[in-house]
Each structure stands twice: as structure tokens, then as C-alpha cells.
C-alpha atoms as a PDB file:
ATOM      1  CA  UNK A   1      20.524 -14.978  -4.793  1.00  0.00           C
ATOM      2  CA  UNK A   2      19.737 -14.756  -1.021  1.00  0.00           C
ATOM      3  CA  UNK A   3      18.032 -11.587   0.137  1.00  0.00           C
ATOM      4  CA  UNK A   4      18.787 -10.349   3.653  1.00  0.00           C
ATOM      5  CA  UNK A   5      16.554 -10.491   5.781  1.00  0.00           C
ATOM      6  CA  UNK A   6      15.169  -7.401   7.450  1.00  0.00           C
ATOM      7  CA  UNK A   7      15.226  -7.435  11.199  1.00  0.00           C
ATOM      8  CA  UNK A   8      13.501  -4.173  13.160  1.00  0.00           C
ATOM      9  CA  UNK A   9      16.727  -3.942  15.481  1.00  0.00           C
ATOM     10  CA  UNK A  10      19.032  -6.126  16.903  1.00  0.00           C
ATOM     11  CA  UNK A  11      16.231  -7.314  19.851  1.00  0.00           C
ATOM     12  CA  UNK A  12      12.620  -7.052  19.189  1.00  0.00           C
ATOM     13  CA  UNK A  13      11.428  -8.717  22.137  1.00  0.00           C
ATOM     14  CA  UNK A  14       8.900 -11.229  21.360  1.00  0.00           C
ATOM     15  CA  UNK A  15       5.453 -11.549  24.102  1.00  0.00           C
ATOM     16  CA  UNK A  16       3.408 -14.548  23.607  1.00  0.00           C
ATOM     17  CA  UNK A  17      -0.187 -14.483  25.216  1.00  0.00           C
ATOM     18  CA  UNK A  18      -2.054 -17.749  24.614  1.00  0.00           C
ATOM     19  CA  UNK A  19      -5.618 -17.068  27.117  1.00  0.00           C
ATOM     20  CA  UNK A  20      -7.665 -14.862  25.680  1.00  0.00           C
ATOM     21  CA  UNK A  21     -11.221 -14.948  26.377  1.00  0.00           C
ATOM     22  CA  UNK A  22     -13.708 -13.940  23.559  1.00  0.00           C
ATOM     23  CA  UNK A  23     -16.509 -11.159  24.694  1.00  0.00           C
ATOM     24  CA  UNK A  24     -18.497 -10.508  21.603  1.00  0.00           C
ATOM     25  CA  UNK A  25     -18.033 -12.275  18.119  1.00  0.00           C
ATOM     26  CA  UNK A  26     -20.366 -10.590  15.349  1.00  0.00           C
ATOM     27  CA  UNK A  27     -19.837 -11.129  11.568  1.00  0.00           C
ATOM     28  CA  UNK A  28     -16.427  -9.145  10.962  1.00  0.00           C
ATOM     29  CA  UNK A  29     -15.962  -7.997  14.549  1.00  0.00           C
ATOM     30  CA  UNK A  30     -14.168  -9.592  17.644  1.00  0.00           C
ATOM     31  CA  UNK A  31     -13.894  -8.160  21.182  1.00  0.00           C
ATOM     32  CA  UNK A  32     -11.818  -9.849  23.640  1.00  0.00           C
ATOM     33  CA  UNK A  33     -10.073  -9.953  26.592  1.00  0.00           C
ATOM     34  CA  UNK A  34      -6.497 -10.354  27.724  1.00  0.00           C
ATOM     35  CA  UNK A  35      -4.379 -10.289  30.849  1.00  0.00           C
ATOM     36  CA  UNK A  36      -1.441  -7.823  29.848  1.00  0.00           C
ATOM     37  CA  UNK A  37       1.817  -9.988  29.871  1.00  0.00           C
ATOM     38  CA  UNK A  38       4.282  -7.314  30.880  1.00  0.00           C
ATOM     39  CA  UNK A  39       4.101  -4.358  32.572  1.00  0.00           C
ATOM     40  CA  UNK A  40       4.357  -0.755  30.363  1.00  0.00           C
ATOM     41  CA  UNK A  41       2.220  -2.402  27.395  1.00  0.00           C
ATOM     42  CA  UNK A  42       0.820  -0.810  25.637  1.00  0.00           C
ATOM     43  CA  UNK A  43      -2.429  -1.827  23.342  1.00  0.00           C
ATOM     44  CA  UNK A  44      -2.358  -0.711  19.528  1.00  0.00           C
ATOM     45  CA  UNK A  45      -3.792   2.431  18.407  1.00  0.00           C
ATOM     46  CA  UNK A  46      -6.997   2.556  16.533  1.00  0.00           C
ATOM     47  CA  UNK A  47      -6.530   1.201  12.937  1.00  0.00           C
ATOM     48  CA  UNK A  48      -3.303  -0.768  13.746  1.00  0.00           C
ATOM     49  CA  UNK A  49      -3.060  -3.743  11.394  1.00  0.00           C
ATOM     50  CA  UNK A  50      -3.019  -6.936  13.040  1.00  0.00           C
ATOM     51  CA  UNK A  51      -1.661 -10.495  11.154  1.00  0.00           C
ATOM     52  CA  UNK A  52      -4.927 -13.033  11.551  1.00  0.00           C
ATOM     53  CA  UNK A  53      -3.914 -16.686  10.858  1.00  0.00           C
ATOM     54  CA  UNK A  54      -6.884 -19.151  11.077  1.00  0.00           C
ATOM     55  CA  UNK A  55      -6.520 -22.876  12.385  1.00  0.00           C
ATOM     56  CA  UNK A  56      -7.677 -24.134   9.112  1.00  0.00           C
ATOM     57  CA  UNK A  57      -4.625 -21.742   7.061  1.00  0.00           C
ATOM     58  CA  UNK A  58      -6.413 -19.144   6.293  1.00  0.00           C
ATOM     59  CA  UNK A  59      -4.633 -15.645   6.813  1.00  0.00           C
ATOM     60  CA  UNK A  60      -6.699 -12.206   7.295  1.00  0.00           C
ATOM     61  CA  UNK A  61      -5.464  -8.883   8.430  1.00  0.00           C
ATOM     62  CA  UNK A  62      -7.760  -6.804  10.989  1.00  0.00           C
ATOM     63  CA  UNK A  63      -7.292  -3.604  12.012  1.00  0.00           C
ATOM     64  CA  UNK A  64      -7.832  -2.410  15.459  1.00  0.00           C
ATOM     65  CA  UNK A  65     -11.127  -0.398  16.915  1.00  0.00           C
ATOM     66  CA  UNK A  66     -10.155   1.776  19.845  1.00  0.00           C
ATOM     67  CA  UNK A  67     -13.536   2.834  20.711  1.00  0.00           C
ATOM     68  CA  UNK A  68     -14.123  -0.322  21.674  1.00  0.00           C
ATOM     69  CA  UNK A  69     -11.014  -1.195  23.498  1.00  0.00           C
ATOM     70  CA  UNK A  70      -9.454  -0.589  26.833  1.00  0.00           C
ATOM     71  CA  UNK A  71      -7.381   2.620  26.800  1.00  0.00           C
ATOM     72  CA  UNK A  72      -3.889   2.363  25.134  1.00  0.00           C
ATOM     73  CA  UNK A  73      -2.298   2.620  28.398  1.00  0.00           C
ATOM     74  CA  UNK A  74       0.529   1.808  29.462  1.00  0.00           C
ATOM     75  CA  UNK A  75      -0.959  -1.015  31.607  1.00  0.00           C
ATOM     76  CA  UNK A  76       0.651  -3.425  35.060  1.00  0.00           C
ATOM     77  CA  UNK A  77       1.263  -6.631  34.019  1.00  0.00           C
ATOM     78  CA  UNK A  78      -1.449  -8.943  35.043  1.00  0.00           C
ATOM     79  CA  UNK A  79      -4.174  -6.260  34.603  1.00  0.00           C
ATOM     80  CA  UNK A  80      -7.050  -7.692  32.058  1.00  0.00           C
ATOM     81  CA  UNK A  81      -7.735  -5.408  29.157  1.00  0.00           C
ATOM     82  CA  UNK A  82     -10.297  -5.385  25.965  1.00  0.00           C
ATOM     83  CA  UNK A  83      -9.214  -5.660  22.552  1.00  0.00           C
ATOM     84  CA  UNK A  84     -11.861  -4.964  19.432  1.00  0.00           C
ATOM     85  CA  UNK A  85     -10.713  -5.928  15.787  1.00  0.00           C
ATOM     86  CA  UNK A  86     -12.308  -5.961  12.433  1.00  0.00           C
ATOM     87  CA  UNK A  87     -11.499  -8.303   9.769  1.00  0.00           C
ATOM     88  CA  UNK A  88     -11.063  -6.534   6.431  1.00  0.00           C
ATOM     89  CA  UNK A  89     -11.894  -8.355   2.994  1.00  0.00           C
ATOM     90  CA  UNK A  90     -15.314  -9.615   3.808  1.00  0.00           C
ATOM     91  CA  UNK A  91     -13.694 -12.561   6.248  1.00  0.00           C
ATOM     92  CA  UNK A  92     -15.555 -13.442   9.446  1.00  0.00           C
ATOM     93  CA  UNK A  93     -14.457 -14.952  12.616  1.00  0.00           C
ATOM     94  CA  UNK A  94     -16.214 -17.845  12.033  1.00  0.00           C
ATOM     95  CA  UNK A  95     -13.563 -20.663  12.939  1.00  0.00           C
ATOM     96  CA  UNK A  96     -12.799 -22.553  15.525  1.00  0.00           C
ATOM     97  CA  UNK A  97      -9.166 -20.807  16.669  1.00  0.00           C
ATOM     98  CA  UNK A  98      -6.473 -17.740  15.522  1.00  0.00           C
ATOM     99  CA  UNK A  99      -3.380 -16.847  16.038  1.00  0.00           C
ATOM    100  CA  UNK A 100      -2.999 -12.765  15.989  1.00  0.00           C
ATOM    101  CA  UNK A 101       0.034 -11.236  15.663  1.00  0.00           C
ATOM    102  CA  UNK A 102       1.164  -7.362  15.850  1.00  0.00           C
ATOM    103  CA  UNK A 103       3.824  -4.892  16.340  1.00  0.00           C
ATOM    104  CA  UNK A 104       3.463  -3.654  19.732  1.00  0.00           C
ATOM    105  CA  UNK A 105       5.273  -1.175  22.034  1.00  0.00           C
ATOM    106  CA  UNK A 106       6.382  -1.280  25.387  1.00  0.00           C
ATOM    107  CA  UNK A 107       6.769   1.599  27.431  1.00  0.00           C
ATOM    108  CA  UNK A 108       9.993   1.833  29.773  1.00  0.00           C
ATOM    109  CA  UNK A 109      10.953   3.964  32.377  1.00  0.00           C
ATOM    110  CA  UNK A 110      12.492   7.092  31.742  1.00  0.00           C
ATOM    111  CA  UNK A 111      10.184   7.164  28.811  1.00  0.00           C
ATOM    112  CA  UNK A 112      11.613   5.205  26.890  1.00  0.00           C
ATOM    113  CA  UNK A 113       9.331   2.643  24.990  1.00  0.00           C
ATOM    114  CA  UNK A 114      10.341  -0.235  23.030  1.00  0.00           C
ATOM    115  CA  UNK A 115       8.711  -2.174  19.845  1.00  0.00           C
ATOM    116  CA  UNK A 116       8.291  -5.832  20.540  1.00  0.00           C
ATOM    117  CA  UNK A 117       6.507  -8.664  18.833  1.00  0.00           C
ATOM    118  CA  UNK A 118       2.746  -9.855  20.193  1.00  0.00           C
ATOM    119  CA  UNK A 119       1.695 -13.347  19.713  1.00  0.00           C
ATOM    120  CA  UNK A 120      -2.006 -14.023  20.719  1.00  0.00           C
ATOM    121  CA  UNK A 121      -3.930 -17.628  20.395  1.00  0.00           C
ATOM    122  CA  UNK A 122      -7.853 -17.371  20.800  1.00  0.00           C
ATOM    123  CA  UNK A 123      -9.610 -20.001  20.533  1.00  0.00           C
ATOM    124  CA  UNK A 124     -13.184 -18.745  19.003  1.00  0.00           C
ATOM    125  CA  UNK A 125     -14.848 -22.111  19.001  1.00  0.00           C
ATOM    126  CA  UNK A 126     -16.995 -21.484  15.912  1.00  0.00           C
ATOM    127  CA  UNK A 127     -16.405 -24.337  13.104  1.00  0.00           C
ATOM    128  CA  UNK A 128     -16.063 -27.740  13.661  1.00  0.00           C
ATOM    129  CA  UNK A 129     -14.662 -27.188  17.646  1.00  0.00           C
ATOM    130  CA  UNK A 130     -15.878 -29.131  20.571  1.00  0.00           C
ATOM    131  CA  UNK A 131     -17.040 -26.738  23.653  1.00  0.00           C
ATOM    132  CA  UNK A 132     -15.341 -27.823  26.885  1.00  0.00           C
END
């Protein structure tokens, strides 16, 4: 039997960011750095889970550190914030590229605020990558 598919509303906007430059890698943690694709996002509170999918097929979840992170905002488009994560399970960043992905919210005029999707590709350049 086919199971319906849950969808969070009839359009979750999706926001793909693929540059993201890596500020501090340490064992479990990752701080990076992002320019903020559209304007009214906002970054995940502290403890947010976020989806970790390795290059080699590994998956992870982190969860967010807000301490260590720009303010939640919401932020201009454009503007380059700070994102700090922690791996849970005893996984480390040590690979050579992730893909992240969250639940996110944007916030609209009239204060309204939407949930959308957020894609982000890092490339951590760890294992087995070539520097450029």
C-alpha cells in the first residue's frame, strides 16, 4: 500500500546556498560562513537539528550553537553571517564535503514569516580532497 506523503504546506519554498566558507573545524564542531540568500532569513535557533549528509554517504544530524553564531536576525540578502554546528553521535567533520539541510524560516513583511527548505554544500576539504 502507498503511504501519502507528508508535505509541510502546499509551498515550502526551497533556498539552495552552495559557497560557504569554513572558519573553524575542531573534532565535532564546525563554524562557517554564509552570504544570506534572501532577504528576512532568518538563522536557526540554538539546538535546531540540522540533516548532515557526507560526500562519502554518510548521514549525521548536528544541532545548532547560537553562541557561536551570528544573531538569528532577520538578515538583507547578501549580508554574510556565521553558522556553528555540532555533530551528535561521536561523528567528526573530518571529510572532504557536506551537504546540510534544515527547516528554516523566512520573515515577511507585515510579520508574517514563512518555513522554507535550506540546502547548504561546504566543501570541508579534510579526507582524500585536493586544496585548490
Amino acid at each position: 500500500s502507498l503511504r501519502k506523503l507528508r508535505f509541510r504546506g502546499p509551498h515550502v519554498p526551497s533556498l539552495e546556498i552552495s559557497e560557504a566558507r569554513v572558519l573553524r573545524l575542531d573534532g565535532q564542531i564546525l563554524i562557517f560562513e554564509f552570504e544570506v540568500p534572501a532577504t528576512g532569513f532568518l538563522l536557526p535557533h540554538d539546538g535546531t537539528r540540522v540533516q548532515v549528509s557526507f560526500d562519502d554517504g554518510i548521514a549525521s544530524d548536528a544541532h545548532v550553537l547560537s553562541r557561536e553564531s551570528s544573531p538569528s536576525g532577520p538578515h538583507q540578502a547578501g549580508l554574510t553571517v556565521r553558522l556553528a554546528l555540532k555533530l551528535e553521535d561521536h561523528h567528526c567533520w573530518l571529510h572532504n564535503a557536506a551537504r546540510l539541510h534544515w527547516t528554516g524560516r523566512l520573515q515577511l513583511p507585515a510579520q508574517w514569516s514563512q518555513e522554507c527548505d535550506v540546502y547548504l554544500h561546504i566543501t570541508l576539504g579534510v579526507k582524500g580532497g585536493s586544496g585548490l
